[in-house]
C-alpha atoms as a PDB file:
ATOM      1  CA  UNK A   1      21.474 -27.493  15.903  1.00  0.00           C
ATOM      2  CA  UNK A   2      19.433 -26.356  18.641  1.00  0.00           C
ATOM      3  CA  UNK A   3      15.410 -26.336  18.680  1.00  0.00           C
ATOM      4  CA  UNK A   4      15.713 -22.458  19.115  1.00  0.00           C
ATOM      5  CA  UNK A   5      18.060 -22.104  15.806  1.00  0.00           C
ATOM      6  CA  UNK A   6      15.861 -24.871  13.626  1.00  0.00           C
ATOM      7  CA  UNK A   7      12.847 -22.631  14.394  1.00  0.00           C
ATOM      8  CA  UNK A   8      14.248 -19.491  13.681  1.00  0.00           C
ATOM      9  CA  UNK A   9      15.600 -20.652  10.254  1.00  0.00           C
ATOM     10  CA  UNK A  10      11.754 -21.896   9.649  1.00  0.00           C
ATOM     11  CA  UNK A  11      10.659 -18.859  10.682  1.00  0.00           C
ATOM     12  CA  UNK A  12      13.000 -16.938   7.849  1.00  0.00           C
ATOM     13  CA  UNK A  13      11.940 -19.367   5.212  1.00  0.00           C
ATOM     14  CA  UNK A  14       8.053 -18.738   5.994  1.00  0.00           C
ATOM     15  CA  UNK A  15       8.787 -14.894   6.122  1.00  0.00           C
ATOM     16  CA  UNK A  16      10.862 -14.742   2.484  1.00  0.00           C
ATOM     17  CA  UNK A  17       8.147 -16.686   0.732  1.00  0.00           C
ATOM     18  CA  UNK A  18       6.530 -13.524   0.985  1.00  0.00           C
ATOM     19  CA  UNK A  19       9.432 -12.048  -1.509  1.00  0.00           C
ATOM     20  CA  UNK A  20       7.672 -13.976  -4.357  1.00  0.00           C
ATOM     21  CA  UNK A  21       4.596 -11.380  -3.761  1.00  0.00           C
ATOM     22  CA  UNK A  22       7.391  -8.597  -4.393  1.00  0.00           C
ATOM     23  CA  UNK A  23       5.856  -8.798  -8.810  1.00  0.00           C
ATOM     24  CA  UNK A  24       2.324  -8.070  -7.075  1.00  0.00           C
ATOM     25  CA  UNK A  25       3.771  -5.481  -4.778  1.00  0.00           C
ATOM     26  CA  UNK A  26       5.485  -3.671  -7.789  1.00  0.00           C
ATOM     27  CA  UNK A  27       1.681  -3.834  -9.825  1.00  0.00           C
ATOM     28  CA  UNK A  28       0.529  -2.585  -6.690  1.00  0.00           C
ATOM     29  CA  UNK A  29       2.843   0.515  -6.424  1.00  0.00           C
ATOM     30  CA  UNK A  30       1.874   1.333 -10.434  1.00  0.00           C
ATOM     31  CA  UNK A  31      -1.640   0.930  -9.662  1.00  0.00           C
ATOM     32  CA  UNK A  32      -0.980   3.119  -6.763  1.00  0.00           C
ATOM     33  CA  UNK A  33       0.581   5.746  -8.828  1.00  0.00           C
ATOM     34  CA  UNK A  34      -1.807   5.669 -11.731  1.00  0.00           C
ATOM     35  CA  UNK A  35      -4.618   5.952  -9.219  1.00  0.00           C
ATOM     36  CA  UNK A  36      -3.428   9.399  -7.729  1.00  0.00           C
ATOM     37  CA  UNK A  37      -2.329  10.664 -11.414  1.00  0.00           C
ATOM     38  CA  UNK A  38      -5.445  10.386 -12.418  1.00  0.00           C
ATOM     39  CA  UNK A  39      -7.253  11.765  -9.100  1.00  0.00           C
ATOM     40  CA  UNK A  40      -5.158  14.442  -9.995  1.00  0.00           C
ATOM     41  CA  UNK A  41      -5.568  15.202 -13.936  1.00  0.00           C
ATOM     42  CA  UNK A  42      -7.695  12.264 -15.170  1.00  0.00           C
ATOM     43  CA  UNK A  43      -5.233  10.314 -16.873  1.00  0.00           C
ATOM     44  CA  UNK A  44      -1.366   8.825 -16.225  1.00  0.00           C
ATOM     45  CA  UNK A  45       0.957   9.918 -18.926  1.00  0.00           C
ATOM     46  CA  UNK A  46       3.486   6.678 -18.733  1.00  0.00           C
ATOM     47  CA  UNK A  47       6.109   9.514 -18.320  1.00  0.00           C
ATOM     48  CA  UNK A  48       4.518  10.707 -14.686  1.00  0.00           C
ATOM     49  CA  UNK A  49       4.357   7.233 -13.361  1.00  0.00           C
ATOM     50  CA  UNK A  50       8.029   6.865 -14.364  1.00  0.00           C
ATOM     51  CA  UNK A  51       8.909   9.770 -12.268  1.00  0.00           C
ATOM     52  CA  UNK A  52       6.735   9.042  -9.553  1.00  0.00           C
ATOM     53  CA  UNK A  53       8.337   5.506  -9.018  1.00  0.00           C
ATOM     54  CA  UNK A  54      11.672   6.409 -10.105  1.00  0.00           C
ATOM     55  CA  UNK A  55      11.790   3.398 -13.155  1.00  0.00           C
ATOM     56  CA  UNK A  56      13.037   4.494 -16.988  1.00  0.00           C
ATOM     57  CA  UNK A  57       9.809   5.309 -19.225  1.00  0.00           C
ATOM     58  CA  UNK A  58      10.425   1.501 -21.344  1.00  0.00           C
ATOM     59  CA  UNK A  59      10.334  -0.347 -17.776  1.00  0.00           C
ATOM     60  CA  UNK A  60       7.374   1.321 -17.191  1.00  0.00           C
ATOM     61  CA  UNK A  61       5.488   0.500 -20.615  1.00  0.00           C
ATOM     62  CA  UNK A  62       6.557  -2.999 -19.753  1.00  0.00           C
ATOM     63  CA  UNK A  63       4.694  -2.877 -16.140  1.00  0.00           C
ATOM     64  CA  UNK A  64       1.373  -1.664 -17.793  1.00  0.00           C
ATOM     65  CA  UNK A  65       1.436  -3.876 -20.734  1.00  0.00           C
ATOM     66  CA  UNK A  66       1.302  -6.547 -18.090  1.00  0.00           C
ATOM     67  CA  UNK A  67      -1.245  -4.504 -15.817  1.00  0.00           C
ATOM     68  CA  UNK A  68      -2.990  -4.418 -19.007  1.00  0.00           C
ATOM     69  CA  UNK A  69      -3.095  -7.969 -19.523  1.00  0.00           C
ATOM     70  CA  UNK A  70      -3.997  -8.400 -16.186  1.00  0.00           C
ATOM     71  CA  UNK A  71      -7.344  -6.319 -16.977  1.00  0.00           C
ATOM     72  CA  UNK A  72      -6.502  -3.548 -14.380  1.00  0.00           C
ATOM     73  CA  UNK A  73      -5.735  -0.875 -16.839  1.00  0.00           C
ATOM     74  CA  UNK A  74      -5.736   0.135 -20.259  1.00  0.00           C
ATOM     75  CA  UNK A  75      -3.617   1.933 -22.301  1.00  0.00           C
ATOM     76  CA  UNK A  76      -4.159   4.061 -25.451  1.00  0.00           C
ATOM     77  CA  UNK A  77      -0.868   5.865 -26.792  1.00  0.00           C
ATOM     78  CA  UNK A  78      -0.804   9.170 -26.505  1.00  0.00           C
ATOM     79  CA  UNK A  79      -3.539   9.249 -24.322  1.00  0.00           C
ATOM     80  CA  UNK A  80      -2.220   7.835 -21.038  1.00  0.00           C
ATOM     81  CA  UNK A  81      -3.229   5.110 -18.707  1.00  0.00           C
ATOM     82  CA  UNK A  82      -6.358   4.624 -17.151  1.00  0.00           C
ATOM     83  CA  UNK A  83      -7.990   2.046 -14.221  1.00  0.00           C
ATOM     84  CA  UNK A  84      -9.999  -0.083 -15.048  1.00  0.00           C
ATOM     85  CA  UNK A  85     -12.908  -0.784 -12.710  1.00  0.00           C
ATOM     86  CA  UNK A  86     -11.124  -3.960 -11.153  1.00  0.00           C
ATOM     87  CA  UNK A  87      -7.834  -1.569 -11.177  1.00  0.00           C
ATOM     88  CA  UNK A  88      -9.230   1.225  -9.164  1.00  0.00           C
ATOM     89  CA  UNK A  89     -10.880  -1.181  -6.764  1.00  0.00           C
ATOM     90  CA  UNK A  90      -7.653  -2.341  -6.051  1.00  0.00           C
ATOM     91  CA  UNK A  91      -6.355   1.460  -5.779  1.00  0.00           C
ATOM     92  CA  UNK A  92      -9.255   2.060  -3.319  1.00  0.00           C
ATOM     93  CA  UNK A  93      -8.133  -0.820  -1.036  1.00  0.00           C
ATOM     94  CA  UNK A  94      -4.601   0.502  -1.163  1.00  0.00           C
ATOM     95  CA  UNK A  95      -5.415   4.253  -0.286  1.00  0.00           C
ATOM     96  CA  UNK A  96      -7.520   2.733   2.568  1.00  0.00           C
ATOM     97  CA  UNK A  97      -4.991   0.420   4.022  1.00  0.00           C
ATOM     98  CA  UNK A  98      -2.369   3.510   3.705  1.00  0.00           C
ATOM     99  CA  UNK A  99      -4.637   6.412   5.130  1.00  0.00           C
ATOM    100  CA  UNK A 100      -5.269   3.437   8.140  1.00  0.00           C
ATOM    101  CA  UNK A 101      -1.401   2.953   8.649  1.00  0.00           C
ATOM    102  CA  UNK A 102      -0.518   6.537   8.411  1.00  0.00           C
ATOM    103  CA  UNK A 103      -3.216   7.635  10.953  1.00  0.00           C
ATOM    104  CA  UNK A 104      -1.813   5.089  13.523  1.00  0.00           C
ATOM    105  CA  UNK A 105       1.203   6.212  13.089  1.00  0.00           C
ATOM    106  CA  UNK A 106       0.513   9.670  13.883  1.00  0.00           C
ATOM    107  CA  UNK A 107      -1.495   8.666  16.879  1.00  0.00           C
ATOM    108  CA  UNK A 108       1.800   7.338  18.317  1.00  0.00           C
ATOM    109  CA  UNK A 109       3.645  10.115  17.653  1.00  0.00           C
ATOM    110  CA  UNK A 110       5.342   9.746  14.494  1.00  0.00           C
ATOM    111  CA  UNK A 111       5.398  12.863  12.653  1.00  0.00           C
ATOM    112  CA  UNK A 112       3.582  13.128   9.602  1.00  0.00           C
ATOM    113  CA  UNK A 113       6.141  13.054   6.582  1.00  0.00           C
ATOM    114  CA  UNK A 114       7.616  10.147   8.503  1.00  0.00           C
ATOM    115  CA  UNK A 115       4.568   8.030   8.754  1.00  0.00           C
ATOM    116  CA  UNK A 116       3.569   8.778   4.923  1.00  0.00           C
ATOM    117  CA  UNK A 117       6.853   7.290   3.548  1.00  0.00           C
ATOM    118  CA  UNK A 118       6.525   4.071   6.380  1.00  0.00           C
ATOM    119  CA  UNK A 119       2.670   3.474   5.245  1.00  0.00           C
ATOM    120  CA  UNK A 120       4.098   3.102   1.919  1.00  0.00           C
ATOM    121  CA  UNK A 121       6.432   0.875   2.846  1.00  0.00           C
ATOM    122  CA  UNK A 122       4.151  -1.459   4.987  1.00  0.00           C
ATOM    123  CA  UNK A 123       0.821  -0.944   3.204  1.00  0.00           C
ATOM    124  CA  UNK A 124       1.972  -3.992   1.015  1.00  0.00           C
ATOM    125  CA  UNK A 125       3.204  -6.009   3.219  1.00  0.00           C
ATOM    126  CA  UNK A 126       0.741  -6.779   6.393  1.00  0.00           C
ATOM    127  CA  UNK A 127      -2.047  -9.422   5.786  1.00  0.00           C
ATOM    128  CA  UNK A 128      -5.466  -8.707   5.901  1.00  0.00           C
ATOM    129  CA  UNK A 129      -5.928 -10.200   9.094  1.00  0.00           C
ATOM    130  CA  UNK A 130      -3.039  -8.431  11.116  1.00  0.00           C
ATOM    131  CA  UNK A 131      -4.924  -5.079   9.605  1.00  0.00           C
ATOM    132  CA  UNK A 132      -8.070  -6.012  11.131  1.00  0.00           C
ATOM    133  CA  UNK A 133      -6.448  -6.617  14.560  1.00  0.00           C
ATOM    134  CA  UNK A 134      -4.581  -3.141  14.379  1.00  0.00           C
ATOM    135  CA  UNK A 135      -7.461  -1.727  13.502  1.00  0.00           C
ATOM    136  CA  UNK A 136      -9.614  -3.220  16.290  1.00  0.00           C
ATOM    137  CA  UNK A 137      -6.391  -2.521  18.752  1.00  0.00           C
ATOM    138  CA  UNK A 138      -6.511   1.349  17.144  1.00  0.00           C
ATOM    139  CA  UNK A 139     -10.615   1.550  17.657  1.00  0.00           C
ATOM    140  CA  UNK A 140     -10.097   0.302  21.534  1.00  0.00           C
ATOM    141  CA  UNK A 141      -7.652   2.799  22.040  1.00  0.00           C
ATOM    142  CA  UNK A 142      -9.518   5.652  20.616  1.00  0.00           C
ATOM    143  CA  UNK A 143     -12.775   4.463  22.562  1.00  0.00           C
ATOM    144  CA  UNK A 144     -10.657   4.107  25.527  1.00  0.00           C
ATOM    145  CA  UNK A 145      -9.053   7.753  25.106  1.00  0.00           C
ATOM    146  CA  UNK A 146     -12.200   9.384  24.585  1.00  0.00           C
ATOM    147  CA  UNK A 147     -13.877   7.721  27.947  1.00  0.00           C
ATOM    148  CA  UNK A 148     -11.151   8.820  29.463  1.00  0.00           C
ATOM    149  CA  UNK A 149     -11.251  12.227  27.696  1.00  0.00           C
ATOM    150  CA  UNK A 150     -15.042  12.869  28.765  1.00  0.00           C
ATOM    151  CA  UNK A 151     -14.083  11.118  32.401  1.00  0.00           C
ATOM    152  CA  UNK A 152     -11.839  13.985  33.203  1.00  0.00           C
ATOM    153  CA  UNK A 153     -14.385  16.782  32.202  1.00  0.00           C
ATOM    154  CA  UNK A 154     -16.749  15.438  34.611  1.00  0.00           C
END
């Protein structure tokens, strides 16, 4: 096997560790959920986030007795789901990292429905790290388009 093949197989095996993030990605997507329920009426009903994510109401339950465990939310039948303080930090970061990945993909030309659905789909999936460099690359190119903006005014 060539050099070329025994890296690229390395290179897959690095990349699918990632999968065993996939339980952290799925709390991530309920905290998501729960976070914009309850911008929205001030409490997740179990049956919402079900919808929203497109999971049966017991698999769910499951997901926040864990989240509850975990100390990100709590739950009080028949009266929904809330964040906890550590929960809706978490949500914050999320939003962020999504609003960031949405813009820049609107700034290159993707339309906007389009680059909603992809932010959701990255948002869990880039390290902090290649966020800061997109965001620096994204900051350049807006400095750089304004300069150039205010150049050809003059």
């Amino acid at each position: 096997m060539s050099q070329i093949h025994e890296a690229r197989i390395e290179l897959l095996r690095r990349a699918h560790e990632g999968r065993k993030k996939l339980s952290s990605i799925s709390e991530e997507d309920y905290i998501e959920a729960i976070y914009e329920i309850e911008k929205a009426y001030g409490f997740a009903r179990l049956v919402d986030i079900a919808r929203i994510l497109g999971v049966k109401p017991p698999t769910a339950a499951n997901m926040i007795k864990k989240l509850e465990k975990k100390g990100l939310v709590t739950y009080m039948r028949y009266r929904g789901v809330r964040l906890t303080d550590s929960g809706r930090e978490i949500a914050e970061r999320i939003s962020e990292v999504h609003e960031f990945i949405r813009s820049l993909l609107i700034s290159l030309g993707v339309d906007e429905e389009r680059a909603n659905i992809e932010a959701e789909l990255i948002e869990h999936f880039l390290s902090r790290e290649t966020l800061e460099k997109l965001r620096q690359l994204y900051d350049r190119c807006i400095v750089e388009s304004n300069v150039g903006s205010a150049m050809e005014k003059v």
